[in-house]
PDB file of N, CA and C in Angstrom:
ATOM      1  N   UNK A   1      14.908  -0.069   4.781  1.00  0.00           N
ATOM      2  CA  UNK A   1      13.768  -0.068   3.878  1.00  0.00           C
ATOM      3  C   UNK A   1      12.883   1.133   4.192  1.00  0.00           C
ATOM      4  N   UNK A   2      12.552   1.777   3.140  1.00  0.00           N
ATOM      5  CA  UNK A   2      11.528   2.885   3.500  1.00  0.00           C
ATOM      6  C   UNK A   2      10.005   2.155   4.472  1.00  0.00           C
ATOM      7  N   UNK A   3       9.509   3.389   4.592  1.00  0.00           N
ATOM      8  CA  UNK A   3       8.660   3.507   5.194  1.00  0.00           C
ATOM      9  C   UNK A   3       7.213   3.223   4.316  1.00  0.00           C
ATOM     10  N   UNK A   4       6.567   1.449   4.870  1.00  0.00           N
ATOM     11  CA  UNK A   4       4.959   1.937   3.543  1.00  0.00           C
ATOM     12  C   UNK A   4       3.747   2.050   4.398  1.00  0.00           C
ATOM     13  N   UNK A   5       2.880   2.550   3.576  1.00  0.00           N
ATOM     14  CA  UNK A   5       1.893   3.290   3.810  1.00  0.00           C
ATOM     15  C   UNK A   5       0.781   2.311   3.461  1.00  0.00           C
ATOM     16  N   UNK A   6      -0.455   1.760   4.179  1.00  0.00           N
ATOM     17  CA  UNK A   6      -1.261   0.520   3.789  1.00  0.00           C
ATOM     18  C   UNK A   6      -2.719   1.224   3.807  1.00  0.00           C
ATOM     19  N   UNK A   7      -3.137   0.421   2.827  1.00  0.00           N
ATOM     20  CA  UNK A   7      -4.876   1.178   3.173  1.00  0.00           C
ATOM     21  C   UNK A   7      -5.845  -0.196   2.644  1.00  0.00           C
ATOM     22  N   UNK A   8      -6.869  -0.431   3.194  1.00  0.00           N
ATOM     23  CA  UNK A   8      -7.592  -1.478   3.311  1.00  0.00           C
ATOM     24  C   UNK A   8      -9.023  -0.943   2.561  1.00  0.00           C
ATOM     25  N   UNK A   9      -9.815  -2.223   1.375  1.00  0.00           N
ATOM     26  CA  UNK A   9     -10.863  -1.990   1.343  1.00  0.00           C
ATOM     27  C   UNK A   9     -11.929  -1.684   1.940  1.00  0.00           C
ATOM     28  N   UNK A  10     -13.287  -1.179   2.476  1.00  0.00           N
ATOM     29  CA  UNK A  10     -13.927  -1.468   3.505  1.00  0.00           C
ATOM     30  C   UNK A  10     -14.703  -2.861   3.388  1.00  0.00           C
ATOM     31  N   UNK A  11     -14.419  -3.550   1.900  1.00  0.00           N
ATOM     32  CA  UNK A  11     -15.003  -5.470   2.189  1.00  0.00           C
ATOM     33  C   UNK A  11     -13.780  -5.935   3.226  1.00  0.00           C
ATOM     34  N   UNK A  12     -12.303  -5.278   3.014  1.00  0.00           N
ATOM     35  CA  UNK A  12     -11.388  -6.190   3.676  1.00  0.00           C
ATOM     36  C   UNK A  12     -11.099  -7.487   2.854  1.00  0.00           C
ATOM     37  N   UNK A  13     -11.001  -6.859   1.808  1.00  0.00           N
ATOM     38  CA  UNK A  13     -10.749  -8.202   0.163  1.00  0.00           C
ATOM     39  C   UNK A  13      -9.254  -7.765  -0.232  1.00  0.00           C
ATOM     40  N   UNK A  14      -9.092  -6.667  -0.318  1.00  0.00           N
ATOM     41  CA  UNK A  14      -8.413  -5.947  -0.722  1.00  0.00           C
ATOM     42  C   UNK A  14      -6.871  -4.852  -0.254  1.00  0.00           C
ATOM     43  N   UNK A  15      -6.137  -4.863  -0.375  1.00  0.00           N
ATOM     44  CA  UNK A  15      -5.176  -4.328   0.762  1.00  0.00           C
ATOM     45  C   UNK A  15      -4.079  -3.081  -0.790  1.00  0.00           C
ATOM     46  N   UNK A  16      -4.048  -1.943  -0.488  1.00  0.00           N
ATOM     47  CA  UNK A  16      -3.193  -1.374  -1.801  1.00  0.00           C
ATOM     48  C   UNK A  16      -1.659  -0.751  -0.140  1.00  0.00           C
ATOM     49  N   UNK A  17      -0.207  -1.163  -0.648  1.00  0.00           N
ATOM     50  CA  UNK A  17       1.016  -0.539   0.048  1.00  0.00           C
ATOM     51  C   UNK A  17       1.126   0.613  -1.385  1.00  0.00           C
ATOM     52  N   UNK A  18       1.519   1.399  -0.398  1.00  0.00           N
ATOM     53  CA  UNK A  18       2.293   2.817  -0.766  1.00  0.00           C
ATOM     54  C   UNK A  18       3.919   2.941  -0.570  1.00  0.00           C
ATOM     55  N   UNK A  19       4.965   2.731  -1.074  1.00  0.00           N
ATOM     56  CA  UNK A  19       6.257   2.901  -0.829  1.00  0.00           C
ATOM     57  C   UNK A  19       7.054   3.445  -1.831  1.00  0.00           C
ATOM     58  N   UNK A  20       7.869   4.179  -1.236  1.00  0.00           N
ATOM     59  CA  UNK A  20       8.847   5.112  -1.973  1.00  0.00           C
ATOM     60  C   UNK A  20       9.713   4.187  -2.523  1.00  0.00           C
ATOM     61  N   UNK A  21       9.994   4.646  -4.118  1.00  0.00           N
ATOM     62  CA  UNK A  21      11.289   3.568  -4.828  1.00  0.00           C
ATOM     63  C   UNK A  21      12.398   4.353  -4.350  1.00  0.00           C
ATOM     64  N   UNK A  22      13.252   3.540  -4.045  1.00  0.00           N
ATOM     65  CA  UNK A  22      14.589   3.605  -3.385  1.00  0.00           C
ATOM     66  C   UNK A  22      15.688   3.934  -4.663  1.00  0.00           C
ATOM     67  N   UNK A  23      15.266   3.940  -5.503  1.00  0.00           N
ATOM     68  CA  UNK A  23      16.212   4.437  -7.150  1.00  0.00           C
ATOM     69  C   UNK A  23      15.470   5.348  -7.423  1.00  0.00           C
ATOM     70  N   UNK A  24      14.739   6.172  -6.495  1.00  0.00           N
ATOM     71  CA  UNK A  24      14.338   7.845  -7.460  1.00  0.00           C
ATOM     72  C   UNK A  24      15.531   8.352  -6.496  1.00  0.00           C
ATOM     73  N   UNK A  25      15.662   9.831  -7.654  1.00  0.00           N
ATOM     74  CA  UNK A  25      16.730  10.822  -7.473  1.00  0.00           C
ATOM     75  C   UNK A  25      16.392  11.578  -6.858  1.00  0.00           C
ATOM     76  N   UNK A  26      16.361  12.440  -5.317  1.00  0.00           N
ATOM     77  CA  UNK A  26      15.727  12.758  -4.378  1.00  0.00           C
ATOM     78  C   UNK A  26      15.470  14.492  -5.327  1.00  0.00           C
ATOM     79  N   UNK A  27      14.763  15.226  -5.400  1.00  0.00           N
ATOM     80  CA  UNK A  27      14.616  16.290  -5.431  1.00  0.00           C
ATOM     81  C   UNK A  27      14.207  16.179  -6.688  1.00  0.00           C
ATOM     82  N   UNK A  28      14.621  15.181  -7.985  1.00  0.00           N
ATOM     83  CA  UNK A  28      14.194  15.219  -9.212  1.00  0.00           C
ATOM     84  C   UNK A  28      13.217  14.630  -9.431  1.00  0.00           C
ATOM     85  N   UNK A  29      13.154  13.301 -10.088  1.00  0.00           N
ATOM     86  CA  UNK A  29      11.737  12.095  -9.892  1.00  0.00           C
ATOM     87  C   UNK A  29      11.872  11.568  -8.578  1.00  0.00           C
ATOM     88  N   UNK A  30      10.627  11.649  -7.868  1.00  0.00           N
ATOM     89  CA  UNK A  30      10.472  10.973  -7.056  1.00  0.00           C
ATOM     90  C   UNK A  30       9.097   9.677  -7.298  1.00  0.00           C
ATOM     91  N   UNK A  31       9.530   8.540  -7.121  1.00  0.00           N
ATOM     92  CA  UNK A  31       8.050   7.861  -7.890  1.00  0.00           C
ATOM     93  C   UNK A  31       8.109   6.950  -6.315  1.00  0.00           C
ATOM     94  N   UNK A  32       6.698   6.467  -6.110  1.00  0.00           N
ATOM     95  CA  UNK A  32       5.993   5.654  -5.611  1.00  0.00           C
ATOM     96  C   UNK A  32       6.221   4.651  -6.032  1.00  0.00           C
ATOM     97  N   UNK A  33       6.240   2.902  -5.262  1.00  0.00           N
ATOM     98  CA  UNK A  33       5.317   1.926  -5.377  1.00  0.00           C
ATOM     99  C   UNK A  33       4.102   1.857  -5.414  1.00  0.00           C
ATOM    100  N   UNK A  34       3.033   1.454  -6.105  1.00  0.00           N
ATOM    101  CA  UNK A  34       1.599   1.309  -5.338  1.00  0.00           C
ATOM    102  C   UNK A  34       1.664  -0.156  -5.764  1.00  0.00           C
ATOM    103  N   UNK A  35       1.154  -1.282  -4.741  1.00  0.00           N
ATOM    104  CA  UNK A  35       1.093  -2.569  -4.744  1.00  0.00           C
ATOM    105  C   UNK A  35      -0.387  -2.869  -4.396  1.00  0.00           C
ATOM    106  N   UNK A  36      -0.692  -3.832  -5.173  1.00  0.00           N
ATOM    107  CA  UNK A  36      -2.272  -4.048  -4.735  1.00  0.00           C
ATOM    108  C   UNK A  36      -1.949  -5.877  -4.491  1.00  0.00           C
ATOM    109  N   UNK A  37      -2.642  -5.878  -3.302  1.00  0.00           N
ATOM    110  CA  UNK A  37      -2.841  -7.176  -2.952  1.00  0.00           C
ATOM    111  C   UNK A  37      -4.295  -7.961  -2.574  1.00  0.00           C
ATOM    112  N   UNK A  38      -4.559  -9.069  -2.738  1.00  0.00           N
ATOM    113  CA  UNK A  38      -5.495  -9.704  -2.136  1.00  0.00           C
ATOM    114  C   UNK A  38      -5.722 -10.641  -1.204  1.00  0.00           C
ATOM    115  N   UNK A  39      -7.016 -10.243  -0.017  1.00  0.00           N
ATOM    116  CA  UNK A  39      -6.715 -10.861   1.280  1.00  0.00           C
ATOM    117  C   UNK A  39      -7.338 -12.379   0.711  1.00  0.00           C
ATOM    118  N   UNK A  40      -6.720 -13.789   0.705  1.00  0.00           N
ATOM    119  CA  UNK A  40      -7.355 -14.588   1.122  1.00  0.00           C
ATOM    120  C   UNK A  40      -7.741 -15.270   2.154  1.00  0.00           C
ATOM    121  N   UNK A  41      -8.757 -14.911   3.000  1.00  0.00           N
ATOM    122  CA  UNK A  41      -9.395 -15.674   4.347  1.00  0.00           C
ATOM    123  C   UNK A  41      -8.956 -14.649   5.330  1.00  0.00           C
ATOM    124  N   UNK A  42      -8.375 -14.704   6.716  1.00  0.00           N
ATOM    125  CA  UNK A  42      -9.068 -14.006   7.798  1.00  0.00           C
ATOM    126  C   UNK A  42      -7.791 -12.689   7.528  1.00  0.00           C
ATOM    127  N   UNK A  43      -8.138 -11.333   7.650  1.00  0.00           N
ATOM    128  CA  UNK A  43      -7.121 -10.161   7.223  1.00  0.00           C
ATOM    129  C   UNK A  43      -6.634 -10.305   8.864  1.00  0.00           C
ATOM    130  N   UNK A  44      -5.503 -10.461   8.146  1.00  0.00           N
ATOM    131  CA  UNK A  44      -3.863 -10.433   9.647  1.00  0.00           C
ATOM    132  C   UNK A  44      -3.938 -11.925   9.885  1.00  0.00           C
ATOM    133  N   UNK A  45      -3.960 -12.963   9.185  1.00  0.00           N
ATOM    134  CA  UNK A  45      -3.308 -14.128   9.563  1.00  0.00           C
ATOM    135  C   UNK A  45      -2.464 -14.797   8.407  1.00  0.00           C
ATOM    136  N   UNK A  46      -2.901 -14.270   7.135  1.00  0.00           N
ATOM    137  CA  UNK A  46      -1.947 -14.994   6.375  1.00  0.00           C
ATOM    138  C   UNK A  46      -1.796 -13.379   5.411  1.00  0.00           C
ATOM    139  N   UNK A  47      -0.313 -13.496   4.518  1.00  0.00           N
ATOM    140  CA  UNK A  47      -0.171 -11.761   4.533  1.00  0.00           C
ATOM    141  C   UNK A  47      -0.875 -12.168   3.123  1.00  0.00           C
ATOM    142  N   UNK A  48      -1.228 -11.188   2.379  1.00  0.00           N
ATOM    143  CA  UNK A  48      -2.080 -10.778   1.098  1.00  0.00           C
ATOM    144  C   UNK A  48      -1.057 -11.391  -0.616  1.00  0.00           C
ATOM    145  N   UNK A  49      -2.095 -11.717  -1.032  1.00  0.00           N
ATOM    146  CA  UNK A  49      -1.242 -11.808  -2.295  1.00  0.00           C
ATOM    147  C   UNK A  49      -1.173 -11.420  -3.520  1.00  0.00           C
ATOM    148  N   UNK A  50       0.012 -10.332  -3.111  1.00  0.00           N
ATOM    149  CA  UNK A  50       0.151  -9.148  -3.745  1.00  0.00           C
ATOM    150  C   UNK A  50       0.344  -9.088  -5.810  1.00  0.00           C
ATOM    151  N   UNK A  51      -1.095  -8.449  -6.498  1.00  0.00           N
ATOM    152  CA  UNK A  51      -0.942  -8.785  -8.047  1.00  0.00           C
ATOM    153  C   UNK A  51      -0.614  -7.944  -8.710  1.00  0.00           C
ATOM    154  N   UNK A  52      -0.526  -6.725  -8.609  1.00  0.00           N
ATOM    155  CA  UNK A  52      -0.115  -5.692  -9.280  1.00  0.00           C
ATOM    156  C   UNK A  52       1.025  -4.386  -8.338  1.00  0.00           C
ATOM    157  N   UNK A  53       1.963  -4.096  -9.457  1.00  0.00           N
ATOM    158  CA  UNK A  53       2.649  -3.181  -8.615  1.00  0.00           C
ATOM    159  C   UNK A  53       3.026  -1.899  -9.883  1.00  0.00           C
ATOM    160  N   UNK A  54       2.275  -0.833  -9.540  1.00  0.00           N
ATOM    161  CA  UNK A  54       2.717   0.526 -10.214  1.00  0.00           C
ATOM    162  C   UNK A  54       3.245   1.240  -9.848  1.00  0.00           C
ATOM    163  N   UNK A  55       4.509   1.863 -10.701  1.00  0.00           N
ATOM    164  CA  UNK A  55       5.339   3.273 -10.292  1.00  0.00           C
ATOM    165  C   UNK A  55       4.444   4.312 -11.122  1.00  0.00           C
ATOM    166  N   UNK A  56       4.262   5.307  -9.881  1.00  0.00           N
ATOM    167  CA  UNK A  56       3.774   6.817 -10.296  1.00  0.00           C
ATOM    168  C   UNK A  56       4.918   7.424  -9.404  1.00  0.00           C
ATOM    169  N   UNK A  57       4.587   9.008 -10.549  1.00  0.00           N
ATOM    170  CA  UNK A  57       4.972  10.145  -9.659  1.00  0.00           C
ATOM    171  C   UNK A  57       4.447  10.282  -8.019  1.00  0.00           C
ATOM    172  N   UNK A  58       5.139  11.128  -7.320  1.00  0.00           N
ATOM    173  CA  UNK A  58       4.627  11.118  -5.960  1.00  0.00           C
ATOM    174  C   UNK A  58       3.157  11.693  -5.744  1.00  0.00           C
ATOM    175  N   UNK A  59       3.476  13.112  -6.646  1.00  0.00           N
ATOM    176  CA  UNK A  59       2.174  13.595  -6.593  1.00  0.00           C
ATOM    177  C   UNK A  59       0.779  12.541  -6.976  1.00  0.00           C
ATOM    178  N   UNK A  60       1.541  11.869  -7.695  1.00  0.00           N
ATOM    179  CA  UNK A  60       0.069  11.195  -8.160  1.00  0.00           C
ATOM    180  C   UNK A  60      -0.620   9.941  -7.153  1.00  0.00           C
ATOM    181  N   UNK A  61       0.838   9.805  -6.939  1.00  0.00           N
ATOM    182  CA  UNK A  61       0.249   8.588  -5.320  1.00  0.00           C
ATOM    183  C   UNK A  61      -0.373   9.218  -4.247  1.00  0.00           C
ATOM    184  N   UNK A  62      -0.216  10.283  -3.662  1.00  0.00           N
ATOM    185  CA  UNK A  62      -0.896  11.328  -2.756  1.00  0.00           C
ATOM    186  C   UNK A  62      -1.927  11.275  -3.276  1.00  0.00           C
ATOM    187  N   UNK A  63      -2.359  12.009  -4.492  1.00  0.00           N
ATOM    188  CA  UNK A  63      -3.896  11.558  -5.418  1.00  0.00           C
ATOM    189  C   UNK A  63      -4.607  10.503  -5.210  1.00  0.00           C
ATOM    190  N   UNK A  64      -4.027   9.476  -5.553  1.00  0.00           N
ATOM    191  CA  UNK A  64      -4.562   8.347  -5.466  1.00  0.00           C
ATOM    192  C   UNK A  64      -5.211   7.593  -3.815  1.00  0.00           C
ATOM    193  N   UNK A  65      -3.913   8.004  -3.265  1.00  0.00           N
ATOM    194  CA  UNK A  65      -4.168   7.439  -1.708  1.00  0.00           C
ATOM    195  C   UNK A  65      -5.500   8.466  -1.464  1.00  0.00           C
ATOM    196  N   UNK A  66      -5.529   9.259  -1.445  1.00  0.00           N
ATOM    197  CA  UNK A  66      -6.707  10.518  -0.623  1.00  0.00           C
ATOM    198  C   UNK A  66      -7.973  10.348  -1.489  1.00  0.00           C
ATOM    199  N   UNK A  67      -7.787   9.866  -2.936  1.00  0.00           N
ATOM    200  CA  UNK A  67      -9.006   9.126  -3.612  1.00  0.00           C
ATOM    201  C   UNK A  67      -9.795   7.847  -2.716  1.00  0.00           C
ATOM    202  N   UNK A  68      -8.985   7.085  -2.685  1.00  0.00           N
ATOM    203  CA  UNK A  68      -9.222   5.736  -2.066  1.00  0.00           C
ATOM    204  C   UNK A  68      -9.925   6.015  -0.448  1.00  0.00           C
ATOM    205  N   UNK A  69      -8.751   6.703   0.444  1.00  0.00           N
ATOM    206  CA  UNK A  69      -9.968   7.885   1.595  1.00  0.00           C
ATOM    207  C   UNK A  69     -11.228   8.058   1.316  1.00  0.00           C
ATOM    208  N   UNK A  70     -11.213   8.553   0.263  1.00  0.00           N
ATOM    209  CA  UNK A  70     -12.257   9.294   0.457  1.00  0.00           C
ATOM    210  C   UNK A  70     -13.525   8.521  -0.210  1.00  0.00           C
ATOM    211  N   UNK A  71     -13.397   7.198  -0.933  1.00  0.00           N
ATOM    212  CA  UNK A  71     -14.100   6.099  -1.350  1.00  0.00           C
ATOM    213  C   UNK A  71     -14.326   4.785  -0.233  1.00  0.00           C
ATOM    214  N   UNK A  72     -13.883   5.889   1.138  1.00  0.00           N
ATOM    215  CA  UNK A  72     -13.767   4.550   2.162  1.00  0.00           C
ATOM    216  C   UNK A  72     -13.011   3.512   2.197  1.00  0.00           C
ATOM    217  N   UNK A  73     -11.773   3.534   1.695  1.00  0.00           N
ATOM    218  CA  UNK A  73     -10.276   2.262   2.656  1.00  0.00           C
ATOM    219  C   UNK A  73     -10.293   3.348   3.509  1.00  0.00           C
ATOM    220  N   UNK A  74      -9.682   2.494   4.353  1.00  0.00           N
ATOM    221  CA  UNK A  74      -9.184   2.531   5.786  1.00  0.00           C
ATOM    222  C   UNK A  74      -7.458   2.219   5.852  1.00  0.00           C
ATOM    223  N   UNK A  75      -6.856   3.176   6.638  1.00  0.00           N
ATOM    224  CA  UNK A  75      -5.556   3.167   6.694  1.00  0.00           C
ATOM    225  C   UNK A  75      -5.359   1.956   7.828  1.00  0.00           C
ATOM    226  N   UNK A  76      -4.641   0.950   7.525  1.00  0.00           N
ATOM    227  CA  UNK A  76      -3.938   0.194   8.345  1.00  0.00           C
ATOM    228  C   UNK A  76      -2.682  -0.555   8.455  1.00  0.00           C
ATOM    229  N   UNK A  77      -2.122  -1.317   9.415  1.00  0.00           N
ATOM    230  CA  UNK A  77      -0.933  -1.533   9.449  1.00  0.00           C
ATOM    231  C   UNK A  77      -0.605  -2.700   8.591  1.00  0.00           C
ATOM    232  N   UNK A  78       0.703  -3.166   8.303  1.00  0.00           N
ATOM    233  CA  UNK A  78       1.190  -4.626   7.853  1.00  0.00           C
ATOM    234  C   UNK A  78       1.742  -5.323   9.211  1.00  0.00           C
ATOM    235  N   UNK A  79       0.091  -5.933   9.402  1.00  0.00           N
ATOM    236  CA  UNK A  79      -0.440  -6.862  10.562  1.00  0.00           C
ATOM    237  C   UNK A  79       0.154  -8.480  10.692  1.00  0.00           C
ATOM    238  N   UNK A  80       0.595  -8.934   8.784  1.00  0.00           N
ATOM    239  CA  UNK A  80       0.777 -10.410   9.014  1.00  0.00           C
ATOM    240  C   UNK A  80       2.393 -10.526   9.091  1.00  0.00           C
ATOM    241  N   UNK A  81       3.230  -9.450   9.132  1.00  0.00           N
ATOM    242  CA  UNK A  81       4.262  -9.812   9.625  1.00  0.00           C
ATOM    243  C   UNK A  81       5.085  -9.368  10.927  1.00  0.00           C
ATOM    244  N   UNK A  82       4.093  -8.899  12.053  1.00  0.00           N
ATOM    245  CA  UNK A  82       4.270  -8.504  13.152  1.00  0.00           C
ATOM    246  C   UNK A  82       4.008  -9.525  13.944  1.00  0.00           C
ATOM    247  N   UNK A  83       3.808 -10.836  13.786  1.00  0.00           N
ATOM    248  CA  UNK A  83       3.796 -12.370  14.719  1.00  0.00           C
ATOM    249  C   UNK A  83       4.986 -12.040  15.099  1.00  0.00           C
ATOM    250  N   UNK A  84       4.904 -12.188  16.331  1.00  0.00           N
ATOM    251  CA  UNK A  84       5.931 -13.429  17.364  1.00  0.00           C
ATOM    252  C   UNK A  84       6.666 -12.057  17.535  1.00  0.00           C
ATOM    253  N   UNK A  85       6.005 -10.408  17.598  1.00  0.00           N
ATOM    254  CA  UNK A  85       7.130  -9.705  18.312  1.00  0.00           C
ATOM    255  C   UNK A  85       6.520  -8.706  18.993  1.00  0.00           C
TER     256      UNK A  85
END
């Protein structure tokens, strides 16, 4: 599975993954996942529940992620499925 990329609201309501679709054609389209999820109750004990999922171009997910930076999320890990290792 590729590699995703997580960024957190600064309420901590909110959680958007970044992941590469595994059916783009490497050098031609390359598109993004962007997944938006919502935390209910304590962030890293139960995982988010995830309501929307958009394919963009790459460039435009880079956009987007460094938007969200710069509106204050915070880059962090996928915390609720690292129990028990």
């Amino acid at each position: 599975m590729n590699k995703s990329y997580w960024l957190i609201n600064p309420k901590r309501t909110e959680v958007k993954r970044f992941i590469k679709n595994d059916k783009s054609v490497d050098g031609v389209f390359e598109y993004m996942f962007v997944d938006t999820g919502k935390i209910d109750g304590v962030f890293g004990k139960e995982p988010p529940l995830m309501t929307t999922t958009i394919s963009v171009d790459i460039d435009l997910a880079r956009e987007i992620y460094e938007r969200l930076i710069a509106h204050g999320w915070n880059k962090t890990e996928e915390v609720w499925n690292k129990k028990g290792r």
